[in-house]
Protein backbone atom coordinates (compact mmCIF):
# COMPACT_ATOMS: atom_id res chain seq x y z
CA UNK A 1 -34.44 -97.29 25.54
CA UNK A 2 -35.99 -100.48 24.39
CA UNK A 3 -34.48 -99.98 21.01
CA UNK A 4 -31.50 -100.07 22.63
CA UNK A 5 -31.60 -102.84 25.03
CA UNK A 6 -33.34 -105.58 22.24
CA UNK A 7 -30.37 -104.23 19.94
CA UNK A 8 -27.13 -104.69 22.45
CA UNK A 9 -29.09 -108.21 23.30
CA UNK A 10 -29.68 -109.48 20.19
CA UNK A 11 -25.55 -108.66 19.38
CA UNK A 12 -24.87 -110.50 22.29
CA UNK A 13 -26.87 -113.69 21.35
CA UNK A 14 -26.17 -113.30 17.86
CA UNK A 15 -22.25 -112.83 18.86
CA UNK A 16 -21.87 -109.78 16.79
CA UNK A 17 -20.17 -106.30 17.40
CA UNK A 18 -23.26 -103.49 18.22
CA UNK A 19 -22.65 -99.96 16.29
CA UNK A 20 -24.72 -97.46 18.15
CA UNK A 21 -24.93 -94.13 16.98
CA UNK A 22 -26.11 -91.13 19.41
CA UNK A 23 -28.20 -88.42 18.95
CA UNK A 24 -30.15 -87.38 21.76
CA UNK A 25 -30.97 -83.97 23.39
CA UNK A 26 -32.05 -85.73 26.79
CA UNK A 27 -35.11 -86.94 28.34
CA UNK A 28 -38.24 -85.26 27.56
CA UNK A 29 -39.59 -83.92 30.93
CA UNK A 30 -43.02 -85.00 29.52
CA UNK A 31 -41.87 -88.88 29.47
CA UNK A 32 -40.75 -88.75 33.61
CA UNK A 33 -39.84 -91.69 35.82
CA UNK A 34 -40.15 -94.53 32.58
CA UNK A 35 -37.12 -92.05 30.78
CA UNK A 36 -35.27 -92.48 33.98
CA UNK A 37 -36.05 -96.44 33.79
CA UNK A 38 -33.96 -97.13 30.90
CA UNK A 39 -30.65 -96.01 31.81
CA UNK A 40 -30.18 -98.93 34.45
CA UNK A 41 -31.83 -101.37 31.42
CA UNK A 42 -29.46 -100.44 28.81
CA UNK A 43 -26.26 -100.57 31.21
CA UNK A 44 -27.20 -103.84 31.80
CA UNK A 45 -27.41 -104.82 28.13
CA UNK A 46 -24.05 -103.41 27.80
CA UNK A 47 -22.64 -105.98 30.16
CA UNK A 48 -24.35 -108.55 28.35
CA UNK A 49 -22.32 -107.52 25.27
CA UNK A 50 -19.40 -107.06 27.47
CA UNK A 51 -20.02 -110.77 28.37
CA UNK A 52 -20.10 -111.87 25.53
CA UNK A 53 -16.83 -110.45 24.37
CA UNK A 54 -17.92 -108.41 21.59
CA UNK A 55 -17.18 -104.87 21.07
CA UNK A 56 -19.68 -101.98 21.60
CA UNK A 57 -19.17 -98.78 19.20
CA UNK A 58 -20.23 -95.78 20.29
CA UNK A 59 -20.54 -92.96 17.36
CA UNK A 60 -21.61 -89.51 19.10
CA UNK A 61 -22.99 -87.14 17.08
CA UNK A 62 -24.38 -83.55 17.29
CA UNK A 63 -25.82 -83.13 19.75
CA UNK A 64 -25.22 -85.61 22.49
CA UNK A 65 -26.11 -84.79 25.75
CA UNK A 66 -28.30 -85.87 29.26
CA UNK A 67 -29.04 -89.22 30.25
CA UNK A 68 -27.57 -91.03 27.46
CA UNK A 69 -24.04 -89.79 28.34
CA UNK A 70 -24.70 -90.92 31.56
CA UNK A 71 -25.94 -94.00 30.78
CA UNK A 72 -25.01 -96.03 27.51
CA UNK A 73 -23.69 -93.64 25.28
CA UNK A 74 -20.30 -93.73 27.84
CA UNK A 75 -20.39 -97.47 28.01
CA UNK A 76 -19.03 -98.25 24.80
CA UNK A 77 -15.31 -100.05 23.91
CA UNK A 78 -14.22 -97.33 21.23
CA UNK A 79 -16.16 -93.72 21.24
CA UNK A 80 -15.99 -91.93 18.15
CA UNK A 81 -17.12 -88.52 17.99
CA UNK A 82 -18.13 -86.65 15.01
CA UNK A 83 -16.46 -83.46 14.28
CA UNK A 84 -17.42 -80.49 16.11
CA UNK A 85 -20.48 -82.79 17.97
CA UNK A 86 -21.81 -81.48 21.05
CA UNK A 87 -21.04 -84.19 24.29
CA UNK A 88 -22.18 -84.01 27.64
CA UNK A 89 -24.61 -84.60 30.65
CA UNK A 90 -25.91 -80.98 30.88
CA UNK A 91 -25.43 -78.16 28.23
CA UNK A 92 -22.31 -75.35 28.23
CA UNK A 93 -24.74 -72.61 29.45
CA UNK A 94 -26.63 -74.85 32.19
CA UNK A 95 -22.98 -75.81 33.56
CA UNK A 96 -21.83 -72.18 33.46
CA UNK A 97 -24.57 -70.96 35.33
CA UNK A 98 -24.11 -74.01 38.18
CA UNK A 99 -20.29 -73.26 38.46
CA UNK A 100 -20.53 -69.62 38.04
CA UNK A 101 -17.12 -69.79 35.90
CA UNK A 102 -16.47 -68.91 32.21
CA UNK A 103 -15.81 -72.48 30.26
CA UNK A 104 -12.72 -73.39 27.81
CA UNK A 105 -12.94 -72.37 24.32
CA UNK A 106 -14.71 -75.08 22.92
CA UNK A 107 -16.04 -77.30 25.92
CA UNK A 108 -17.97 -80.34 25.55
CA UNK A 109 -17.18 -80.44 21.95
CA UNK A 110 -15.74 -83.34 20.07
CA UNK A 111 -12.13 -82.12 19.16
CA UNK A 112 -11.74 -80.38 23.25
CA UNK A 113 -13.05 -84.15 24.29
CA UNK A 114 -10.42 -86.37 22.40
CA UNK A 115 -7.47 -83.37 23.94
CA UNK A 116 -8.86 -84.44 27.11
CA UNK A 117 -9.04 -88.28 26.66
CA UNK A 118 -12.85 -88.42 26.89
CA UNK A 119 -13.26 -89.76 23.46
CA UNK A 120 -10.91 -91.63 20.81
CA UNK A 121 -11.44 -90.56 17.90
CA UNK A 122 -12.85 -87.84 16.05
CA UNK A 123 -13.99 -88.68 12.53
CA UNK A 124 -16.29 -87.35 9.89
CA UNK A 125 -19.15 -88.96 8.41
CA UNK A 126 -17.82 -89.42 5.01
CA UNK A 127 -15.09 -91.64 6.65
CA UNK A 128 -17.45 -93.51 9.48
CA UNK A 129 -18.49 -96.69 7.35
CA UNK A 130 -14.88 -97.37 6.73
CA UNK A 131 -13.52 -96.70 9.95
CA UNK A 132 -15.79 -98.61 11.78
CA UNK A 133 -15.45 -101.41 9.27
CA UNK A 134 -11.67 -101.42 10.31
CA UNK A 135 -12.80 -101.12 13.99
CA UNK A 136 -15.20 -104.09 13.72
CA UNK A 137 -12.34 -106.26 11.39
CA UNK A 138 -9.44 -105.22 14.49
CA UNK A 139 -11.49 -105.86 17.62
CA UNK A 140 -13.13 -109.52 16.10
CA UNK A 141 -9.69 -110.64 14.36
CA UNK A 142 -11.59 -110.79 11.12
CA UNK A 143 -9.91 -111.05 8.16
CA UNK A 144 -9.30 -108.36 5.42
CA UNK A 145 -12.00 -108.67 2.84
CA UNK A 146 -10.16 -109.27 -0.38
CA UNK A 147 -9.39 -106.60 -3.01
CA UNK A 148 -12.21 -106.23 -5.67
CA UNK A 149 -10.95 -107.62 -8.90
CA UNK A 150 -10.03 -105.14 -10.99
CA UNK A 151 -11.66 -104.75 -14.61
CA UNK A 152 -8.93 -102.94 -15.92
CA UNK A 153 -6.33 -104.36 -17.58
CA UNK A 154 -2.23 -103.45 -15.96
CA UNK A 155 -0.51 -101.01 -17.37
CA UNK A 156 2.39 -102.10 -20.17
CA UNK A 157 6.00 -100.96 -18.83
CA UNK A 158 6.59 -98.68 -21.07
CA UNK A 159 3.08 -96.60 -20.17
CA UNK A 160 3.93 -96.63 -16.57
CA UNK A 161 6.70 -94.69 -16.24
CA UNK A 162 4.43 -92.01 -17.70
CA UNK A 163 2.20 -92.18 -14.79
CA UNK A 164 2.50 -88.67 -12.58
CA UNK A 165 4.85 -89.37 -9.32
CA UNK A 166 4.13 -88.63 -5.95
CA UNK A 167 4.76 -85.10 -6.22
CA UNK A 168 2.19 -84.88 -9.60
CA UNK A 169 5.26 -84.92 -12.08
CA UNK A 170 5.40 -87.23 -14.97
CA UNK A 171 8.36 -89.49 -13.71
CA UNK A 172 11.11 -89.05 -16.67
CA UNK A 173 11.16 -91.45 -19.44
CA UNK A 174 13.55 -94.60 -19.25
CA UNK A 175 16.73 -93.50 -21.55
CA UNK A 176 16.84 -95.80 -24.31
């Protein structure tokens, strides 16, 4: 919890967008009341960010689940959800057993929780850096970084209309 709180404040004083990335099983029962402590302290670092206008990313990964899904794992402006994760406040069997009722195929799992509005986007890790790159670039009105200069040299004319098409076919050679 105190990771989290000096990390959303020091965003909001430094003015920058907070990533967060969640991985959390729940509480230990061995840590008690002081567990229980942080969830109001990090919700209220949240609003800080929040006051500060700056956006709060929320990656969820596998698993996710107790009191950081009820506390600031839930909080943020975009939740992104890695594929297949695990999300919730209590686990599939500990919910079955309370409601006495057979879940959905695939409950409390990333894909089921972007179906059901609960989360926006479901991407994999290979693709996280850059889509939370674009994320941070939409929601600050940053500009594009510009293109890395190429050390290649272009491509003559006459070489390019060798180069495969869409399809993977060499596009046919200019009559001459």
């Amino acid at each position: 919890g105190e990771a989290v709180v000096t990390g959303l404040m020091t965003a909001a004083e430094r003015g920058t967008p907070f990533i967060l990335f969640a991985a959390s099983g729940g509480a230990r029962m061995q840590e008690g009341m002081f567990s229980l402590m942080q969830m109001p302290r990090t919700t209220v670092a949240v609003q800080h960010l929040r006051a500060a206008r700056k956006p709060y990313l929320v990656v969820l990964t596998n698993p996710t689940t107790g009191g950081v899904t009820a506390s600031y794992a839930m909080l943020g402006d975009v939740h992104i959800a890695e594929p297949g994760a695990l999300i919730g406040f209590a686990g599939p069997r500990v919910i079955e057993q309370t409601v006495r009722e057979k879940l959905p195929e695939g409950f409390q799992r990333a894909e089921y929780l972007k179906a059901h509005g609960m989360v926006d986007m479901v991407v994999h890790r290979l693709e996280m850096r850059a889509t939370l790159a674009r994320l941070c670039r939409l929601l600050t009105n940053a500009p594009v970084p510009a293109p890395e200069p190429s050390s290649e040299e272009p491509l003559p004319v006459e070489d390019a209309a060798e180069l495969p098409n869409e399809e993977g076919d060499a596009a046919p050679a200019a009559a001459a």
